[in-house]
C-alpha atoms as a PDB file:
ATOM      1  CA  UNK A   1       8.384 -11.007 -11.579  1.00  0.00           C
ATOM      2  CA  UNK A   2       9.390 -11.119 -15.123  1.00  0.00           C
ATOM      3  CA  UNK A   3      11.990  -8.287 -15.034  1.00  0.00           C
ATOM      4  CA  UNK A   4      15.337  -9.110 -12.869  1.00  0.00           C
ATOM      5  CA  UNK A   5      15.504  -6.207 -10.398  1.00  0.00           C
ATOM      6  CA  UNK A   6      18.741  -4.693  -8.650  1.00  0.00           C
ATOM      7  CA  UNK A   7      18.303  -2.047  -5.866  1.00  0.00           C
ATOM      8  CA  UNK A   8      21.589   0.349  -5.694  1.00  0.00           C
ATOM      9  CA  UNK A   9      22.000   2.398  -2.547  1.00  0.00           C
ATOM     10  CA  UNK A  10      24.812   4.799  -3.711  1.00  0.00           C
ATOM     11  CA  UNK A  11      27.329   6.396  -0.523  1.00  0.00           C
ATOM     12  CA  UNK A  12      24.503   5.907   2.109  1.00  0.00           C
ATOM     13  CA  UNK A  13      24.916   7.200   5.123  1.00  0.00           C
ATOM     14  CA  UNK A  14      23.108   5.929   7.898  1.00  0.00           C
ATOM     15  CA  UNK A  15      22.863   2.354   8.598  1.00  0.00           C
ATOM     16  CA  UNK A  16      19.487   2.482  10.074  1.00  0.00           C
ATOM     17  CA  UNK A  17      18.465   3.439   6.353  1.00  0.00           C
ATOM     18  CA  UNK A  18      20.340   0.423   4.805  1.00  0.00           C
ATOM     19  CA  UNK A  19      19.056  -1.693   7.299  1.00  0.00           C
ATOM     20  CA  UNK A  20      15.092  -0.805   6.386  1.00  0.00           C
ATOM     21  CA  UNK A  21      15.487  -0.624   2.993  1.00  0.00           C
ATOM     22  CA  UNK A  22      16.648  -3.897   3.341  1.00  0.00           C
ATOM     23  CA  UNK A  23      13.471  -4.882   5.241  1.00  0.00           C
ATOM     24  CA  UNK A  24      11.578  -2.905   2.259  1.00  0.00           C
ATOM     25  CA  UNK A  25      13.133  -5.696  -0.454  1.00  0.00           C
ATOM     26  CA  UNK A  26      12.111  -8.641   1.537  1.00  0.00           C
ATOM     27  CA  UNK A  27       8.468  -7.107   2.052  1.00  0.00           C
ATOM     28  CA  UNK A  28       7.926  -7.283  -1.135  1.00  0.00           C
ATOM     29  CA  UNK A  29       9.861  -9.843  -3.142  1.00  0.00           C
ATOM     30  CA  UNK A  30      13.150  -8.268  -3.985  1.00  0.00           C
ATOM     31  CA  UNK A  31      16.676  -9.890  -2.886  1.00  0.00           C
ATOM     32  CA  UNK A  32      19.196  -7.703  -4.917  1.00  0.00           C
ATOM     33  CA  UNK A  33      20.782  -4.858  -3.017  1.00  0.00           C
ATOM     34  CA  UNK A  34      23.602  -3.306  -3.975  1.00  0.00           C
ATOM     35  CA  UNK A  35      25.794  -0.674  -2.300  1.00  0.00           C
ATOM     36  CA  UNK A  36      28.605   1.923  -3.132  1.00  0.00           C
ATOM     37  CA  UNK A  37      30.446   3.404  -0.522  1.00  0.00           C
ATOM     38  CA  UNK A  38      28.610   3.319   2.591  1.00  0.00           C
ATOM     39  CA  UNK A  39      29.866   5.294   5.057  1.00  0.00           C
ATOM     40  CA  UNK A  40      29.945   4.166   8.459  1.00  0.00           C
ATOM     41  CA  UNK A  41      31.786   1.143   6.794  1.00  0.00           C
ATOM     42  CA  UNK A  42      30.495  -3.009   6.248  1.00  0.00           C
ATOM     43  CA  UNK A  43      29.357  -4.321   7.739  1.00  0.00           C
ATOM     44  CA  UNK A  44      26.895  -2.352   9.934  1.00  0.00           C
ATOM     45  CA  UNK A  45      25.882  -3.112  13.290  1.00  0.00           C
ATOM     46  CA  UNK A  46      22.647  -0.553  13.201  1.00  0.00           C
ATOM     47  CA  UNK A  47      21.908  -2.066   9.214  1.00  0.00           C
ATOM     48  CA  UNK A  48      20.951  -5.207  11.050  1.00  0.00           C
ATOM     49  CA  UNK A  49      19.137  -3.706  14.088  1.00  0.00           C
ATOM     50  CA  UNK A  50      16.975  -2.014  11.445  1.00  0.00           C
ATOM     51  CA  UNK A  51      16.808  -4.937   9.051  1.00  0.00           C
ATOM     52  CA  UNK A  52      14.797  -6.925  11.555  1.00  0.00           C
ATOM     53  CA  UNK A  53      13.360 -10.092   9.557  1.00  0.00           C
ATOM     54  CA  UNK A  54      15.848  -9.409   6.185  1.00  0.00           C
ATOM     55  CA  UNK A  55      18.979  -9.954   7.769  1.00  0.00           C
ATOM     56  CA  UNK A  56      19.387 -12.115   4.901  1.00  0.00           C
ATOM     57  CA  UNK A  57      19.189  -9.537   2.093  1.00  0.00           C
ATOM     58  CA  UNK A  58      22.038  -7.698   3.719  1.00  0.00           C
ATOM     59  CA  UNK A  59      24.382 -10.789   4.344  1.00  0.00           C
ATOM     60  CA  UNK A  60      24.138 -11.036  -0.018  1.00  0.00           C
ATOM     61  CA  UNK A  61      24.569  -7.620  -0.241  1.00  0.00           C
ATOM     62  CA  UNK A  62      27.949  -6.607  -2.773  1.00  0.00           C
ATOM     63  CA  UNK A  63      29.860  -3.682  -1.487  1.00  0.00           C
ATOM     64  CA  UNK A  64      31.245  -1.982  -4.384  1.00  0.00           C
ATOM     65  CA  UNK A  65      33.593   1.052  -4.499  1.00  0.00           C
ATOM     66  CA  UNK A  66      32.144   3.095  -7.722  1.00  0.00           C
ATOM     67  CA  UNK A  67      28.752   3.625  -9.519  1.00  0.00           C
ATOM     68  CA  UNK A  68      30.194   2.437 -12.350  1.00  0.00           C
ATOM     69  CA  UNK A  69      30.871  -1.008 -11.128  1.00  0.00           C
ATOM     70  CA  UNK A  70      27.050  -1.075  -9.182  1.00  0.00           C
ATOM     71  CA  UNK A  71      25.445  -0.838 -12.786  1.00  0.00           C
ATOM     72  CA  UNK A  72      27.550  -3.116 -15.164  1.00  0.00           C
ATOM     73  CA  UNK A  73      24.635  -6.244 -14.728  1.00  0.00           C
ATOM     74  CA  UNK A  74      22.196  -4.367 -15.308  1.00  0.00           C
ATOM     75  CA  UNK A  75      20.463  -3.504 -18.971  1.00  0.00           C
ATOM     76  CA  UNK A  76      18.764  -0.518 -17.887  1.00  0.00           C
ATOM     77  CA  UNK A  77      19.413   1.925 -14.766  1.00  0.00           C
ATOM     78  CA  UNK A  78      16.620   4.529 -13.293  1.00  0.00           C
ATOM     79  CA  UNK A  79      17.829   6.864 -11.002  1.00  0.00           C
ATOM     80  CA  UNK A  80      15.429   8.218  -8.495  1.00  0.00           C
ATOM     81  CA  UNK A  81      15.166  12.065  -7.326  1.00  0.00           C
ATOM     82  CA  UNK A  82      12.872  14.020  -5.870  1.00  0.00           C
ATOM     83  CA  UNK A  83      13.808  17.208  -7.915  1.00  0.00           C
ATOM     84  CA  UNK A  84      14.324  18.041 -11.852  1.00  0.00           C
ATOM     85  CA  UNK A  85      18.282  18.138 -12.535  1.00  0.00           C
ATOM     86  CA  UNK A  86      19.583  19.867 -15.099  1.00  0.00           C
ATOM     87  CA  UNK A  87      21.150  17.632 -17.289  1.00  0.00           C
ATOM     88  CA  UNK A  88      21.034  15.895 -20.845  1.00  0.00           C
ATOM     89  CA  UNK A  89      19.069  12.677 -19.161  1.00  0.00           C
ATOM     90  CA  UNK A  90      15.451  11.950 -19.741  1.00  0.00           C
ATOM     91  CA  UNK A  91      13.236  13.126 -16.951  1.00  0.00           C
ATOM     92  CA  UNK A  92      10.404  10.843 -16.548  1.00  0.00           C
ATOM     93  CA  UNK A  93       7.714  10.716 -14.310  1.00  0.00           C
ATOM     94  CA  UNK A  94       6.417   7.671 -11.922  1.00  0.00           C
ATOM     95  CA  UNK A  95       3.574   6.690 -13.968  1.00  0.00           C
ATOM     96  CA  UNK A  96       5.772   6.133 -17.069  1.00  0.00           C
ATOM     97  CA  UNK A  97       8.466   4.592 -15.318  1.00  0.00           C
ATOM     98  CA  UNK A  98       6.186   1.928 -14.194  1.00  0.00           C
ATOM     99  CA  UNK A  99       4.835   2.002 -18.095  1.00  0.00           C
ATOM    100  CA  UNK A 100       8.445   1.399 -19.227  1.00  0.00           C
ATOM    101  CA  UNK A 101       8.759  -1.196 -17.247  1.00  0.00           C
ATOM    102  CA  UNK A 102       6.427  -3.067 -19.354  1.00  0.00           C
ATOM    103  CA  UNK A 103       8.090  -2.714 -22.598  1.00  0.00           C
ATOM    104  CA  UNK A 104      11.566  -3.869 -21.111  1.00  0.00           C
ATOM    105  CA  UNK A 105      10.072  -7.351 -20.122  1.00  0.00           C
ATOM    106  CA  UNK A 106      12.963  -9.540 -19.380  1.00  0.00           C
ATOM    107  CA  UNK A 107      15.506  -6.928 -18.441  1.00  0.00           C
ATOM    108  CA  UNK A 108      17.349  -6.491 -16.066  1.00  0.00           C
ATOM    109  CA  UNK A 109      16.557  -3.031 -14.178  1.00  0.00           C
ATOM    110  CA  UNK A 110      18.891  -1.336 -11.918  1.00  0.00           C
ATOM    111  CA  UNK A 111      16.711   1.321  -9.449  1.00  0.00           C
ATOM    112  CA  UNK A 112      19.661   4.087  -8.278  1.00  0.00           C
ATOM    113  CA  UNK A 113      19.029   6.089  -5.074  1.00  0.00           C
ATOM    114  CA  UNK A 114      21.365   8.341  -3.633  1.00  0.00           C
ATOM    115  CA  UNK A 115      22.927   9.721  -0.094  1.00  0.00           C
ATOM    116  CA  UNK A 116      20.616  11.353   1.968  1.00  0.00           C
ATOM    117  CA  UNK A 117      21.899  14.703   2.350  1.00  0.00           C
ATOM    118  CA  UNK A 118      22.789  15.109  -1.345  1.00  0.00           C
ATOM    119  CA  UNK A 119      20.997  12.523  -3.692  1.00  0.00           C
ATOM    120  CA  UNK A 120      22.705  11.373  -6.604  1.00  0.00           C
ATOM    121  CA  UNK A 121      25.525  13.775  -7.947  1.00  0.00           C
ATOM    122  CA  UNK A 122      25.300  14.300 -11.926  1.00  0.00           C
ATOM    123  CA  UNK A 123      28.303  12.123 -12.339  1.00  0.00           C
ATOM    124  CA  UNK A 124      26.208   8.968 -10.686  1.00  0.00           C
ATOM    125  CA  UNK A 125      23.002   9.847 -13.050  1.00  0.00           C
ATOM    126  CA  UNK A 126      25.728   9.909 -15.898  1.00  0.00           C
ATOM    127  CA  UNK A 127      25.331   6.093 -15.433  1.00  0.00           C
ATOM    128  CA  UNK A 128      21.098   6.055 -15.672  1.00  0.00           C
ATOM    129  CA  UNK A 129      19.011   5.569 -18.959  1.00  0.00           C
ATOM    130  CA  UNK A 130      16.403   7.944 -16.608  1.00  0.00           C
ATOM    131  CA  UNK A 131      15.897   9.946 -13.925  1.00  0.00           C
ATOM    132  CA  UNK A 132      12.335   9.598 -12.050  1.00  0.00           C
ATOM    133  CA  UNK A 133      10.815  12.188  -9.911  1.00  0.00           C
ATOM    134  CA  UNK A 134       9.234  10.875  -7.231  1.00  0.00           C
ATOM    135  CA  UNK A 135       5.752  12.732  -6.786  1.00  0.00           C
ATOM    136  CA  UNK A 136       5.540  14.670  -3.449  1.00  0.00           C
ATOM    137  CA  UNK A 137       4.455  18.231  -1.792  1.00  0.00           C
ATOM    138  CA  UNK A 138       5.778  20.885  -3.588  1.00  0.00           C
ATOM    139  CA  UNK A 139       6.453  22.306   0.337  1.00  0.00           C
ATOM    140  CA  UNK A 140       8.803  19.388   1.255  1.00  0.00           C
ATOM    141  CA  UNK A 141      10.471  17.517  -1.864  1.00  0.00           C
ATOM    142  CA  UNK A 142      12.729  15.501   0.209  1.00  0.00           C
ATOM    143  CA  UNK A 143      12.230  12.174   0.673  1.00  0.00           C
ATOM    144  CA  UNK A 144      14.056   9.219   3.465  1.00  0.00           C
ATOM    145  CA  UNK A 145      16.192   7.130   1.515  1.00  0.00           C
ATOM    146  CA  UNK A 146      14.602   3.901   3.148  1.00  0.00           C
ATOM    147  CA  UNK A 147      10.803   5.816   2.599  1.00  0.00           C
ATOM    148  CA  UNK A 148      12.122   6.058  -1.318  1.00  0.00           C
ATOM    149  CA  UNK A 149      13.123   2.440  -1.375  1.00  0.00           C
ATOM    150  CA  UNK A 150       9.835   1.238  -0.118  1.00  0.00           C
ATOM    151  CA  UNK A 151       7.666   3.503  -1.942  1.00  0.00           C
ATOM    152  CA  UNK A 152       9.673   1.853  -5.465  1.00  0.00           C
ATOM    153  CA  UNK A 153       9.237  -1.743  -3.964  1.00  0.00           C
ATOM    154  CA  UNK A 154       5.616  -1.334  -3.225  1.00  0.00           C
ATOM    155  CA  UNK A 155       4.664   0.185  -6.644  1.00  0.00           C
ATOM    156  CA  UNK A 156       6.183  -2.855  -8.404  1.00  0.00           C
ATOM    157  CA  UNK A 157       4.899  -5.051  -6.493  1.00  0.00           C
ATOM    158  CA  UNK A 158       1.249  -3.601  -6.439  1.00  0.00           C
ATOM    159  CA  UNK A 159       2.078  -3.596 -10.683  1.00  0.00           C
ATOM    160  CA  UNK A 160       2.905  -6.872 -10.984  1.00  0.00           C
ATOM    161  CA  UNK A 161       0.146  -8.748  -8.474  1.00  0.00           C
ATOM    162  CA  UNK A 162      -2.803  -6.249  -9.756  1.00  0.00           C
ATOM    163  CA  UNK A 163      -4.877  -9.231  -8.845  1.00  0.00           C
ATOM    164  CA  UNK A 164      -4.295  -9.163  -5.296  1.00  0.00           C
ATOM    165  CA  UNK A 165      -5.204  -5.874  -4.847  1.00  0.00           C
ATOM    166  CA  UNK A 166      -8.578  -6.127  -6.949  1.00  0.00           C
ATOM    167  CA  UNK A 167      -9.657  -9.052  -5.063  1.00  0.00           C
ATOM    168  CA  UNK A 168     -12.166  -8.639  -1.887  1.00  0.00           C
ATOM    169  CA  UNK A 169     -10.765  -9.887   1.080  1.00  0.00           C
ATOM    170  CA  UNK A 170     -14.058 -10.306   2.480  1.00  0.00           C
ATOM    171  CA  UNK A 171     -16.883 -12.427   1.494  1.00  0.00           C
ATOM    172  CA  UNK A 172     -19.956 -13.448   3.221  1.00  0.00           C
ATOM    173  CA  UNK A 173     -23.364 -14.857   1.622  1.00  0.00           C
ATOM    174  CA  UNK A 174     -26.134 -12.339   2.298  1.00  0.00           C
ATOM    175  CA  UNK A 175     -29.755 -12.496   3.498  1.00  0.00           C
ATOM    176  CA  UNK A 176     -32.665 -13.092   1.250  1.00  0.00           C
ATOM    177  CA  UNK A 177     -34.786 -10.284   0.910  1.00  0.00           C
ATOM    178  CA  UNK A 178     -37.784 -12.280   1.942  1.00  0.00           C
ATOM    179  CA  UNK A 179     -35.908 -12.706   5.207  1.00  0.00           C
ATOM    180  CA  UNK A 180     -35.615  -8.874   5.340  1.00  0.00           C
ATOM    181  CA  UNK A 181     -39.144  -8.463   5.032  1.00  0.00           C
ATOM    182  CA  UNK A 182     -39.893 -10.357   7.477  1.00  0.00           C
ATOM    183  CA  UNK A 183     -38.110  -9.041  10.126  1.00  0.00           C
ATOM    184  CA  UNK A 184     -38.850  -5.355   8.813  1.00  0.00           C
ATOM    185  CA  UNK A 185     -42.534  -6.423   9.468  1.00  0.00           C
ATOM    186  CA  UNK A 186     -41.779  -7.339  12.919  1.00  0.00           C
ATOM    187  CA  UNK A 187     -39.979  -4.080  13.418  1.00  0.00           C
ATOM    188  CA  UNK A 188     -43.391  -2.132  11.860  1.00  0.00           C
ATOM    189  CA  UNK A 189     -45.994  -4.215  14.055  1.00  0.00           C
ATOM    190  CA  UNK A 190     -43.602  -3.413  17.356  1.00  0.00           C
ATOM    191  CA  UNK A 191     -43.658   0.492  16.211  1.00  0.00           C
ATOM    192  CA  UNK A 192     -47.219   0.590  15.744  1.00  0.00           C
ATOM    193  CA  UNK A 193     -47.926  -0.864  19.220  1.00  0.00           C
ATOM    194  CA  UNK A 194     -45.950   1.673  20.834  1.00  0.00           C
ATOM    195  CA  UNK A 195     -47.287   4.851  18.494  1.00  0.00           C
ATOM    196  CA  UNK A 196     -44.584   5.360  16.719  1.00  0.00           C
ATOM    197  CA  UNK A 197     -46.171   6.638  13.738  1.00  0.00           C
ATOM    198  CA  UNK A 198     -46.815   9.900  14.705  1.00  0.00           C
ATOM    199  CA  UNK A 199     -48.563  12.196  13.575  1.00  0.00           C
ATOM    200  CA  UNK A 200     -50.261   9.346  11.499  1.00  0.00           C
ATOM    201  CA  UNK A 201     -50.505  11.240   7.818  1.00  0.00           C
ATOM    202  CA  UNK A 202     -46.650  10.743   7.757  1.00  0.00           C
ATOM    203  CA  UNK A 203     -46.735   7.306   8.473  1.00  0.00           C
ATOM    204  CA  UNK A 204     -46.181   6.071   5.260  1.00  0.00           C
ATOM    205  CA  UNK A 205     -43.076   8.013   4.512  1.00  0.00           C
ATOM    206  CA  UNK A 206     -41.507   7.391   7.577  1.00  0.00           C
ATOM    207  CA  UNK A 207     -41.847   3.580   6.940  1.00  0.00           C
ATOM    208  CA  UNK A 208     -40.322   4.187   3.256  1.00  0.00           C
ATOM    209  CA  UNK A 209     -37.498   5.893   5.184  1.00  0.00           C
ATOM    210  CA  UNK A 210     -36.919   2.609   7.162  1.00  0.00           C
ATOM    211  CA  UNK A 211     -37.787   1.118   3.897  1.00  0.00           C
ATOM    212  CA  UNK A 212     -35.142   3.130   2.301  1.00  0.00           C
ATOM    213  CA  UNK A 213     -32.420   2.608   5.466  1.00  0.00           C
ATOM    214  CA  UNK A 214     -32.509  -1.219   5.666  1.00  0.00           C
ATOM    215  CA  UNK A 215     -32.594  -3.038   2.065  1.00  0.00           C
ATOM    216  CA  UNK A 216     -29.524  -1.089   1.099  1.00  0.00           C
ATOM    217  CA  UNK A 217     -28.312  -3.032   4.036  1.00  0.00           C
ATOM    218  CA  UNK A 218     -26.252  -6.183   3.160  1.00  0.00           C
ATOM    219  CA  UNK A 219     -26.730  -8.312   6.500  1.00  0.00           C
ATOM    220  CA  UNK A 220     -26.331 -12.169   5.866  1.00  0.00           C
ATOM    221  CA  UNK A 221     -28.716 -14.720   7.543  1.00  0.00           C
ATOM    222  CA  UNK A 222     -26.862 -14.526  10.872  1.00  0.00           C
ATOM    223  CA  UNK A 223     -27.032 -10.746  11.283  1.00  0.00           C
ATOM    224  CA  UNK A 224     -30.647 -10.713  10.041  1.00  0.00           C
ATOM    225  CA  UNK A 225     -31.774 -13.158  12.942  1.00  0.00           C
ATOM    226  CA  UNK A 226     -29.827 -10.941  15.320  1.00  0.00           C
ATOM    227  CA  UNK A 227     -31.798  -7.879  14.321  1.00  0.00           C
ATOM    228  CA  UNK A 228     -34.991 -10.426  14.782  1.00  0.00           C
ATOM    229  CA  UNK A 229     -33.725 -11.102  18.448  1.00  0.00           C
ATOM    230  CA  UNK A 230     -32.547  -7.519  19.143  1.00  0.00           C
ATOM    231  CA  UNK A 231     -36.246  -6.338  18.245  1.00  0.00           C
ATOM    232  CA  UNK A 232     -38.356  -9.310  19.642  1.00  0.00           C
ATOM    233  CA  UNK A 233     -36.429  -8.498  22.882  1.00  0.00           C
ATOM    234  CA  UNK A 234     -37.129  -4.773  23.260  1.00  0.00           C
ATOM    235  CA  UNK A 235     -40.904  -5.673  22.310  1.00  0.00           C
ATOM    236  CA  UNK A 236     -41.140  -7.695  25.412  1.00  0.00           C
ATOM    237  CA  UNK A 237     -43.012  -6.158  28.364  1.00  0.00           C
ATOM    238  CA  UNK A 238     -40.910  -5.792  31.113  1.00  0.00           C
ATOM    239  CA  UNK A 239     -41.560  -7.976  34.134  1.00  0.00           C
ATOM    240  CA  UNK A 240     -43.476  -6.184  36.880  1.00  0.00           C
ATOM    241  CA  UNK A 241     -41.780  -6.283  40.392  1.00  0.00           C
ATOM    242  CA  UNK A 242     -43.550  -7.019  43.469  1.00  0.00           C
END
């Protein structure tokens, strides 16, 4: 990641929320976390239940007693809310935070979240270049501190490794169309031998409806010589029993 990013957790208050936003980091790349305040105390026992496999990003987490001393590496400082404040800061939404984030390249970014009852008081924003609004239902605003975290991580990550979400994760060579045909005849010949076609006028459009159903299949050799099998089976006559 170009940009240097610092995730600050201002007076949180349960552990089991430092402990998965912690877990959110890790998931996707980040190692900077950064707390004010916390307030069942450091370290936490329930942090690092809920931390699971980033135990490590909490152990190199700085415990810091103001906002002002969480944001003094940083060169610029979003705060996240899930509702407008009314204050002189520029309210910005998601999409152009993540837009801003490419004409800082080589900052370093501070991402501010605050206390789960009360979100960020307008003395901790005093310390932000912006606050973003989180998009959500206009029914429920509020959003888990730890369900905030990840939702930042994720979009950063998903910015900055757009070529891992655009690639197919599945690939398979597919069937020639000759192959198609071929087993599409079988299938016709079987019909016809068990008068299938019925009433005959509509014959032809019901075979450009199975026509129409198979070739915007995509089967690849294998699955074509199933389908073979599957119909050369069912046109077998059944044994007769003694």
């Amino acid at each position: 990641m170009k940009n240097k990013f610092g995730f600050i957790l201002i007076k949180p208050q349960l552990g089991e929320n430092v402990g998965a936003s912690a877990r959110a980091l890790k998931n996707f790349g980040f190692t900077t976390l950064l707390i004010t305040n916390p307030r069942d105390g450091w370290p936490n026992i329930k942090a690092k239940a809920t931390s699971v496999g980033a135990f490590d990003i909490l152990k190199k987490t700085k415990i810091l007693k103001d906002t002002s001393l969480a944001i003094q590496n940083f060169d610029i400082v979003f705060s996240f809310s899930a509702r407008k404040r009314d204050i002189n800061k520029k309210h910005i939404s998601f999409i152009n935070f993540l837009k801003i984030l490419d004409r800082v390249k080589e900052k370093k970014i501070g991402l501010m979240f605050g206390p789960e009852a009360s979100g960020l008081s307008n003395y901790d924003l005093s310390f932000s270049n912006y606050v973003v609004q989180i998009p959500s239902s206009k029914h429920f605003k509020s959003l888990n501190l730890s369900h905030s975290v990840f939702l930042v991580c994720y979009e950063i990550f998903k910015k900055n490794n757009y070529k891992m979400f655009n690639q197919s994760g599945f690939k398979k060579e597919l069937g020639k169309k000759g192959k198609l045909t071929k087993l599409l005849n079988l299938l016709k010949s079987n019909l016809d031998k068990k008068n299938f076609f019925k009433p005959p006028e509509k014959k032809n459009s019901m075979i450009t409806n199975i026509n129409n159903l198979f070739y915007r299949m995509e089967p690849n050799d294998k699955e074509l010589r199933i389908l073979a099998s599957i119909i050369s089976s069912l046109s077998k006559n059944k044994k007769k029993h003694n």
